[in-house]
Protein backbone atom coordinates (compact mmCIF):
# COMPACT_ATOMS: atom_id res chain seq x y z
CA UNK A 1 -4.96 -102.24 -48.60
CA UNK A 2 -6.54 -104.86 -45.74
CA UNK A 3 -5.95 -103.36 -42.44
CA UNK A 4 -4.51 -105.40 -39.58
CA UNK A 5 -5.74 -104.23 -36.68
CA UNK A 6 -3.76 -103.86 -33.71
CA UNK A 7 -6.52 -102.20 -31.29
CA UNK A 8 -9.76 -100.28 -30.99
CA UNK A 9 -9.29 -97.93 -28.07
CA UNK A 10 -10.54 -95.19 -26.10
CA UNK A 11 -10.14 -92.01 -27.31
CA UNK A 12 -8.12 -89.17 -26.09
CA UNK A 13 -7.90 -85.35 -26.47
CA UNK A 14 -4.39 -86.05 -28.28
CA UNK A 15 -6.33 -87.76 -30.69
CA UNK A 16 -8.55 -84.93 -32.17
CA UNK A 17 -5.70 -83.61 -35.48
CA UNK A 18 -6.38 -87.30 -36.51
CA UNK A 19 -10.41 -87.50 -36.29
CA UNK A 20 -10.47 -84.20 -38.13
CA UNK A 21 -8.63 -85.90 -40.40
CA UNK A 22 -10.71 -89.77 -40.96
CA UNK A 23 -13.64 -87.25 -40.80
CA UNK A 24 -12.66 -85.11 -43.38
CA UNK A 25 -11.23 -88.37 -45.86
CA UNK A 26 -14.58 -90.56 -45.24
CA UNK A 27 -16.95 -87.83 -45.97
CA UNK A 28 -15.10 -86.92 -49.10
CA UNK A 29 -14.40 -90.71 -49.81
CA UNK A 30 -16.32 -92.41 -52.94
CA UNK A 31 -18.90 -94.00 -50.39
CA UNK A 32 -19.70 -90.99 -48.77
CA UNK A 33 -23.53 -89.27 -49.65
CA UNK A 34 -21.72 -85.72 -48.96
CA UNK A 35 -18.83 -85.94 -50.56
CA UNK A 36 -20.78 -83.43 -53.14
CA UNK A 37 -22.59 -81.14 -50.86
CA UNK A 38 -20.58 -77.89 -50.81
CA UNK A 39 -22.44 -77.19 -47.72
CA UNK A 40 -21.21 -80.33 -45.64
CA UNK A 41 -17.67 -80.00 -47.27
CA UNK A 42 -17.14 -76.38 -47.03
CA UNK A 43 -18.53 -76.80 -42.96
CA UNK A 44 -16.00 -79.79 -42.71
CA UNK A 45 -12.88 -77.76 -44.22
CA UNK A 46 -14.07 -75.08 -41.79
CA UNK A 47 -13.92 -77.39 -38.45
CA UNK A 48 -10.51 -77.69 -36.40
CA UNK A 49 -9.44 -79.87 -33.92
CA UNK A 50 -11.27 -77.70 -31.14
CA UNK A 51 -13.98 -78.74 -32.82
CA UNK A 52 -13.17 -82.35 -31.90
CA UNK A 53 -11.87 -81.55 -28.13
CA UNK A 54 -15.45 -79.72 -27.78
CA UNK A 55 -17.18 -83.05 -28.72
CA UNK A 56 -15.05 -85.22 -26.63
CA UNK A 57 -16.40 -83.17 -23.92
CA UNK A 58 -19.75 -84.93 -24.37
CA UNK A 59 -19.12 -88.09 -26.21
CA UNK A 60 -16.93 -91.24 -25.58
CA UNK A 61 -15.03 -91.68 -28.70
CA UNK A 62 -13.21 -95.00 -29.78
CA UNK A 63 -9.91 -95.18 -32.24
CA UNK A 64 -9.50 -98.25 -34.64
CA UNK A 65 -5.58 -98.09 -35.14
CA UNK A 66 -3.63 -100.44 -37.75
CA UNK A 67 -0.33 -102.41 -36.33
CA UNK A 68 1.52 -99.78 -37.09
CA UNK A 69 -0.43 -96.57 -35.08
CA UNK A 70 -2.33 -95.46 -38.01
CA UNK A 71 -6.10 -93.91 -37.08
CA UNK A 72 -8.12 -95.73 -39.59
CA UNK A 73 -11.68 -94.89 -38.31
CA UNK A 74 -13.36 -93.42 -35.27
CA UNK A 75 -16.95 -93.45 -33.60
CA UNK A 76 -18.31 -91.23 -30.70
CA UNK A 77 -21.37 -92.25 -28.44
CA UNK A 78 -22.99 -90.06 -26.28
CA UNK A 79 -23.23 -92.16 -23.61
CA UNK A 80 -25.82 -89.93 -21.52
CA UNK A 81 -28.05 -90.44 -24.35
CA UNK A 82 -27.49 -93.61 -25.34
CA UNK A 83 -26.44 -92.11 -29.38
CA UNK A 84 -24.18 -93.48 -31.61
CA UNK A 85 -23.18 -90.39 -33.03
CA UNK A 86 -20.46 -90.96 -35.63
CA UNK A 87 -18.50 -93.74 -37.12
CA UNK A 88 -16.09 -92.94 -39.51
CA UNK A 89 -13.51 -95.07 -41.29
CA UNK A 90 -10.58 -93.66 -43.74
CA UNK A 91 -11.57 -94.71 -47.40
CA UNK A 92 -8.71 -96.83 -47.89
CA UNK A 93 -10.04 -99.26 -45.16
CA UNK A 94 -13.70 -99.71 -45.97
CA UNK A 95 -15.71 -102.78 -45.76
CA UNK A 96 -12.77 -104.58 -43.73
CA UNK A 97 -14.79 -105.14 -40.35
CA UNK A 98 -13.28 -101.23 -39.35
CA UNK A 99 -17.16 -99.89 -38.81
CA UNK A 100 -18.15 -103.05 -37.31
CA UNK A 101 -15.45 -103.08 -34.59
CA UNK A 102 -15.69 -99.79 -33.72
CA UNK A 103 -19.89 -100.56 -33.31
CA UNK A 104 -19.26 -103.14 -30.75
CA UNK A 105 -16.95 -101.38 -28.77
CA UNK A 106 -19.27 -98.38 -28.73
CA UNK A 107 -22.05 -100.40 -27.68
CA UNK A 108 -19.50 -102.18 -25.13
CA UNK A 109 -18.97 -99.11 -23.84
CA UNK A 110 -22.79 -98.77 -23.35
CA UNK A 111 -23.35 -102.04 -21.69
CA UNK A 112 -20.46 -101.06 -19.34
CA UNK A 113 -22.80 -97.63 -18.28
CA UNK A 114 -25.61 -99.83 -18.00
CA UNK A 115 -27.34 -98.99 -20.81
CA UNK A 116 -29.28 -101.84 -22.43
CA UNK A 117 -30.25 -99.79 -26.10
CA UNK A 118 -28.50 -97.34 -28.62
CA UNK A 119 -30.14 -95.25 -31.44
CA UNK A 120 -28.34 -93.90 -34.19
CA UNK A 121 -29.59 -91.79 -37.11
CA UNK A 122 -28.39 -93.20 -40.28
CA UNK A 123 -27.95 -92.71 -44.40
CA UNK A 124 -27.97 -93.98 -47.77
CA UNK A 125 -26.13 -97.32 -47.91
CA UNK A 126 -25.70 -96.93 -43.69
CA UNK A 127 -28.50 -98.05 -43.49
CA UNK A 128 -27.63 -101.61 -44.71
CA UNK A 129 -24.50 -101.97 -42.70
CA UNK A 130 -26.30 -101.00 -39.07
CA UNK A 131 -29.27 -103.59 -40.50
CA UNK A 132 -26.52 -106.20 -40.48
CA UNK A 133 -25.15 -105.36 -36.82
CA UNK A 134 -28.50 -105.63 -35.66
CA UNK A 135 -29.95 -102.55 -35.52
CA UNK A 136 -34.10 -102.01 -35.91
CA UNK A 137 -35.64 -99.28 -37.95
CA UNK A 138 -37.39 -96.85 -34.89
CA UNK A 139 -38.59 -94.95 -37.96
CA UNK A 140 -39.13 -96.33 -41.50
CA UNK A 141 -36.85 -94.58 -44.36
CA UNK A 142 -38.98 -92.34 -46.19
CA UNK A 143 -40.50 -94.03 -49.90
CA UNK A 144 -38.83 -90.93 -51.56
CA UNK A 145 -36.61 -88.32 -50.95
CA UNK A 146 -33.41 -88.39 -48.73
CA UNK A 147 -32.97 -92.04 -48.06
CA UNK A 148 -32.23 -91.91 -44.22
CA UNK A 149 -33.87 -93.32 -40.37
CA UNK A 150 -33.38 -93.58 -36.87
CA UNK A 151 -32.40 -97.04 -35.84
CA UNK A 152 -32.27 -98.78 -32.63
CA UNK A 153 -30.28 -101.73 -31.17
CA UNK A 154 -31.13 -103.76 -27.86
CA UNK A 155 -28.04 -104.58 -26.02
């Protein structure tokens, strides 16, 4: 299915039944490395939308919506230090520019704060996508073992 987006938006409290939910889908989708690990899933099934509410506290989280309302991804940025700490998009919208919009507003939302770089950790095939929005490797992914870095991207 292509989405159509209508908007990528700010967050809201009312919004948190419906990350829990794109959370949940992406890291059980076929691109996700967890979607085995019966630790991650079992901690994911356990999470509620407090859970959510708790992280808005800290975070600025964005909503990429199709035309007709439907949450199709999420990312949250902790703004006081300058993290990207999630982006999420629902399987059935992957690799349709869902990630990348919700990336640029998150580091819009940066410039607006006055911040002029974001770090992110990222994973497996991640890793790929944030090289393509121009993020920089901080630290090199290890040779072997868990494929994974912290990247960084001057605004």
């Amino acid at each position: 299915m292509t989405a159509k987006l209508l908007t990528v938006r700010t967050g809201t409290t009312a919004d948190a039944a419906e990350i829990r939910r794109v959370h949940i889908a992406a890291s059980k989708g076929p691109d996700s490395l967890e979607r085995d690990n019966q630790n991650v899933l079992a901690w994911l099934d356990s999470r509620v939308d407090a859970d959510y509410l708790q992280e808005m506290e800290r975070d600025a989280f964005v909503i990429a919506e199709t035309d007709d309302g439907r949450m199709i991804g999420f990312g949250a940025i902790d703004l006081g230090k300058a993290n990207i700490n999630s982006v999420y998009t629902d399987p059935e919208f992957t690799r349709q520019g869902v990630a990348s919009a919700l990336v640029a507003a998150m580091e819009n939302l940066a410039k607006d704060a006055g911040i002029d770089k974001v770090t992110l950790q990222a994973a497996g095939g991640a890793l790929t996508f944030y090289y393509k929005q121009g993020f920089e490797y901080v630290t090199e992914p290890p040779k072997d073992g868990p494929l994974w870095a912290e990247m960084k991207k001057v605004l």
